[in-house]
Each structure stands twice: as structure tokens, then as C-alpha cells.
C-alpha atoms as a PDB file:
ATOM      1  CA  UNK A   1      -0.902 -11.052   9.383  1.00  0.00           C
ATOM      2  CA  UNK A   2       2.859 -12.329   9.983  1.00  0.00           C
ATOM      3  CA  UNK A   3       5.274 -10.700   7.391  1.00  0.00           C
ATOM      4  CA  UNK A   4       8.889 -10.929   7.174  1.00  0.00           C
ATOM      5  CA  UNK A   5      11.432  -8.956   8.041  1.00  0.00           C
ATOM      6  CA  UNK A   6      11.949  -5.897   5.043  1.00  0.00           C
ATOM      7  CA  UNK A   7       8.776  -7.086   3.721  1.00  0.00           C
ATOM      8  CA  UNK A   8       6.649  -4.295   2.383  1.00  0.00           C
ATOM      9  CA  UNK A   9       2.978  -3.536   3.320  1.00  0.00           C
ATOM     10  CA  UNK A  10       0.288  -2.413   1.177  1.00  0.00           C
ATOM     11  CA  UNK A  11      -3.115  -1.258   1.766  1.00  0.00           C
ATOM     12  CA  UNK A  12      -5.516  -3.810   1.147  1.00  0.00           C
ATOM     13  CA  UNK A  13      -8.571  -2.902  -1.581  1.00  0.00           C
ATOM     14  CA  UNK A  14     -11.579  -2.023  -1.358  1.00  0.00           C
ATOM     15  CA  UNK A  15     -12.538  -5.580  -2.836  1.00  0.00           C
ATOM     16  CA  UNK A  16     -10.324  -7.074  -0.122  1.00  0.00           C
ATOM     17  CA  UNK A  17     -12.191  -5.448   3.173  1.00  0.00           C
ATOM     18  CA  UNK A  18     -15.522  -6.245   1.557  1.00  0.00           C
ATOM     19  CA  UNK A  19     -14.544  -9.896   1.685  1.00  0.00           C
ATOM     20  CA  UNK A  20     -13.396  -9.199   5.552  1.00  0.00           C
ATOM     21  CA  UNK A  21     -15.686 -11.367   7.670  1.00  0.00           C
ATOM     22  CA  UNK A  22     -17.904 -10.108  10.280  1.00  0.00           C
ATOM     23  CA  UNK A  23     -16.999  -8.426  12.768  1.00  0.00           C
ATOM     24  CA  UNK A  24     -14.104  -6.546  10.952  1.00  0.00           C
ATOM     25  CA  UNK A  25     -16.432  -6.170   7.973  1.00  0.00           C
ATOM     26  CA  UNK A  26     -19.174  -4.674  10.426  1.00  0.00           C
ATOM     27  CA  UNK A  27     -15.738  -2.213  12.000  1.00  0.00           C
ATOM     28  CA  UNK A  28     -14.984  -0.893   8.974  1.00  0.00           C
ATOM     29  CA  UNK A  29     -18.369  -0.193   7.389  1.00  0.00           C
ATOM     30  CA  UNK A  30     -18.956   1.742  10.555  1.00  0.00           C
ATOM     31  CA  UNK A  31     -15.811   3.758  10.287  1.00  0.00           C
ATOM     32  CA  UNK A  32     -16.588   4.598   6.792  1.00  0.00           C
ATOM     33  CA  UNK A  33     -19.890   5.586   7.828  1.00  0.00           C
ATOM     34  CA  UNK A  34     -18.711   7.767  11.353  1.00  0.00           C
ATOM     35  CA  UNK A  35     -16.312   9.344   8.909  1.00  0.00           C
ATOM     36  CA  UNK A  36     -18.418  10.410   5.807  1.00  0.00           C
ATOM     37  CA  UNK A  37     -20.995  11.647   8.358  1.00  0.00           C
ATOM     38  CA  UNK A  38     -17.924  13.398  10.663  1.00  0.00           C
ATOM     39  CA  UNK A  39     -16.350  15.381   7.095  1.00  0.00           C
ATOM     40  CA  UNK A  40     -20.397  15.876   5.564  1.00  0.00           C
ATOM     41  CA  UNK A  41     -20.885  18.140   9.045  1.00  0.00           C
ATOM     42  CA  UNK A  42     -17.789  19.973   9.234  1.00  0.00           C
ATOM     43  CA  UNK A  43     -18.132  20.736   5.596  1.00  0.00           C
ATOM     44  CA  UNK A  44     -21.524  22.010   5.865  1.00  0.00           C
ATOM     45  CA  UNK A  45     -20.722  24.147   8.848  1.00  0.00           C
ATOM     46  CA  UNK A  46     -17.590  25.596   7.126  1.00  0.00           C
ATOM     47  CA  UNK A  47     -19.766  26.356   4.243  1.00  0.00           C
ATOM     48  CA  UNK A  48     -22.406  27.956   6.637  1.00  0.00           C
ATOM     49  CA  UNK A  49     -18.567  30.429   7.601  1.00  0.00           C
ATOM     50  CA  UNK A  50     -18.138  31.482   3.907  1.00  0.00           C
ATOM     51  CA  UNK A  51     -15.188  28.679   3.549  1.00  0.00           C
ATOM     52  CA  UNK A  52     -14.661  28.118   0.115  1.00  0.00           C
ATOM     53  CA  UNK A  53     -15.913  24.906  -0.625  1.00  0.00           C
ATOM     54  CA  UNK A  54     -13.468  23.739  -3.361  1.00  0.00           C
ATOM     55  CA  UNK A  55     -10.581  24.618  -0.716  1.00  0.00           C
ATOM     56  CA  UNK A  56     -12.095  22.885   2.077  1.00  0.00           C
ATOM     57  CA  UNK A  57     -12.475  19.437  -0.080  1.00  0.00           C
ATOM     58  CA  UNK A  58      -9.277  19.562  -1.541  1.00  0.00           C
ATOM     59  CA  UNK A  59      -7.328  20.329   2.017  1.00  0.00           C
ATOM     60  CA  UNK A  60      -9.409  18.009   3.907  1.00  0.00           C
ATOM     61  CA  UNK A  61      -8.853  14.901   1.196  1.00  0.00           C
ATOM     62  CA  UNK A  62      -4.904  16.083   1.954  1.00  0.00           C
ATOM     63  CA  UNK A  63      -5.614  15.651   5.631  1.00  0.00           C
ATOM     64  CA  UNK A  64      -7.387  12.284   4.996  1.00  0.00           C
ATOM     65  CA  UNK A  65      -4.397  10.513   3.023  1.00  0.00           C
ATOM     66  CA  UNK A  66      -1.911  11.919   5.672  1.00  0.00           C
ATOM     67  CA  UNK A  67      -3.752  10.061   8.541  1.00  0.00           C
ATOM     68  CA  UNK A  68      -4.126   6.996   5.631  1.00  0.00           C
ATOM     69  CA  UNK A  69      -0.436   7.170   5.107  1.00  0.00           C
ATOM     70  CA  UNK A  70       0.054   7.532   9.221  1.00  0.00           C
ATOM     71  CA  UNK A  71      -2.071   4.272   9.685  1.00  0.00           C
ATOM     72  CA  UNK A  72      -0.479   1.602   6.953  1.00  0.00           C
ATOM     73  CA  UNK A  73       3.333   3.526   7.780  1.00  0.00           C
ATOM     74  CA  UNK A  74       1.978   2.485  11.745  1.00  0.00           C
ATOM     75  CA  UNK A  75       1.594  -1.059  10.856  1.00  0.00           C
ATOM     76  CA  UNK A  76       4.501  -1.555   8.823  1.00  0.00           C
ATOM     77  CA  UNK A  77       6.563  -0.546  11.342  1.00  0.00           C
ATOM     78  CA  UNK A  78       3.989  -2.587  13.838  1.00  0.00           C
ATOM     79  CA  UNK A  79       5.380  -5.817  11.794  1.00  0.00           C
ATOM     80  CA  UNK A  80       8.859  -4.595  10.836  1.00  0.00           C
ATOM     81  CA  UNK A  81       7.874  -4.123   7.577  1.00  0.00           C
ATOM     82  CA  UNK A  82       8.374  -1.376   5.101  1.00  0.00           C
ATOM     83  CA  UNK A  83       6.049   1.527   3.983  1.00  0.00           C
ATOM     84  CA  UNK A  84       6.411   2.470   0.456  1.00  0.00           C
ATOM     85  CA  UNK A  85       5.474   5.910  -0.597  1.00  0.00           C
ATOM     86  CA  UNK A  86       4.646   4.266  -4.192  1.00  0.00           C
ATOM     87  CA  UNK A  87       2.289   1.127  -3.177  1.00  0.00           C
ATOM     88  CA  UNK A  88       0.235   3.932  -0.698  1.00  0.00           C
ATOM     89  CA  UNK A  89      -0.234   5.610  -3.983  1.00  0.00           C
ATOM     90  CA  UNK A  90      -1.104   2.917  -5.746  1.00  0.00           C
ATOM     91  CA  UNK A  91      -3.394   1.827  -3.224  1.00  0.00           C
ATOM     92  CA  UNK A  92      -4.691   5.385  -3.079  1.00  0.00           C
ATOM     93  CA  UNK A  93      -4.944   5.249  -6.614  1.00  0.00           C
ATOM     94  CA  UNK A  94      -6.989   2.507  -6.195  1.00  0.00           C
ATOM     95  CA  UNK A  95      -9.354   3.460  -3.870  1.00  0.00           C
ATOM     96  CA  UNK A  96      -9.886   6.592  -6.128  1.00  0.00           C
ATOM     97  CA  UNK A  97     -11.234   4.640  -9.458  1.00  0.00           C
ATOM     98  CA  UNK A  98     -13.427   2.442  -6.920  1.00  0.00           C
ATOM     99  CA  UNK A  99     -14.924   5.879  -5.292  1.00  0.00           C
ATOM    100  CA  UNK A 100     -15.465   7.529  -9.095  1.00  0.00           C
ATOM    101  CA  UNK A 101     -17.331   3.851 -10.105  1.00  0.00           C
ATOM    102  CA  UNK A 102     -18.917   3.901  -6.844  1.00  0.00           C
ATOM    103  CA  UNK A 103     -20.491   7.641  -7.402  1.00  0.00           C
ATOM    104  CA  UNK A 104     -21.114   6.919 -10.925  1.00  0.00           C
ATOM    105  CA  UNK A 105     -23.332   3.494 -10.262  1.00  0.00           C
ATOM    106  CA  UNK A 106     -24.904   5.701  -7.410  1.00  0.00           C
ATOM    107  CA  UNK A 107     -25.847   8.295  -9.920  1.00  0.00           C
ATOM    108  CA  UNK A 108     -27.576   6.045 -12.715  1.00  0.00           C
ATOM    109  CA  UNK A 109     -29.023   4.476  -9.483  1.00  0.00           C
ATOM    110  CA  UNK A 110     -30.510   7.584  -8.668  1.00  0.00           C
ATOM    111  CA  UNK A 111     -28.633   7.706  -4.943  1.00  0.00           C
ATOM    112  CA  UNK A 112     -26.066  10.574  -5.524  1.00  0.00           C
END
């Protein structure tokens, strides 16, 4: 993707990287997959050490928009373009109402 010069980047949606074709599609799928699984372990296994589970899920979310944040900020600057706190949270924001649909169509669908 060419943008201009002062241009500013976004995060693309959810609807966006499902329309990705293959093999990006295939990437990303993966890396949502590798990640789930990776944060599913270490949460069980600081469960298993007495870690409060509320505090692990709510620091580990904070870790997980920090490297978000690290990634788009990466390619603005990649394209001289400009990260903006505000579309990252609106992206985040998002990707948040898409995850609460997503675990409530899982639920009815007996999945969750």
C-alpha cells in the first residue's frame, strides 16, 4: 500500500483481512490461531501458580494492544505516514464489538 507523505494509517477491520486473499488470509488466520493457543497456555499455567485470573487477562490484553499499537505505529513510520493514538482506538474499538458478536454467535452456536 503506497500512502502519501503525512498520511495517516489505520488498522484495517476485521471485515477487511477476511476479504484478504490467500495467502495473507491463510497468514493471518494462523497468527490468530498461534496466538489464542500461545495466551490459552500461559493463562492456564499461571492459573495452575495461584495468578489471579482477572489480573492476568486484563494485563495481558494491555500487553496485546501495546505490541498492536507497536505494529501499525511500525508501518506508519515504514510508509512515512502518521500513527494516530485515536484511529488505533477506534480500530481497537472495533475489533472489540466484532470479538463480543463473535463470542456471542459462538455461544447460541453452542462453541463457547
Amino acid at each position: 500500500m503506497r500512502v502519501a507523505r503525512d498520511a495517516e494509517i489505520a488498522a484495517m477491520t476485521i471485515e477487511e483481512c477476511l476479504r484478504l486473499d490467500t495467502p495473507l488470509r491463510d497468514d493471518l488466520e494462523a497468527l490468530d490461531y498461534e496466538v489464542r493457543d500461545l495466551v490459552a497456555r500461559i493463562r492456564r499455567e499461571a492459573r495452575d501458580a495461584g495468578t489471579d485470573d482477572t489480573t492476568f487477562v486484563k494485563a495481558s490484553t494491555t500487553v496485546l494492544l501495546s505490541i498492536a499499537a507497536g505494529l501499525i505505529a511500525c508501518a506508519a513510520e515504514e510508509s512515512r505516514a502518521v500513527f494516530d493514538a485515536r484511529a488505533f482506538a477506534a480500530s481497537a474499538d472495533r475489533a472489540a464489538r466484532w470479538a463480543s458478536e463473535r463470542r456471542l454467535r459462538s455461544f447460541v452456536a453452542g462453541e463457547a
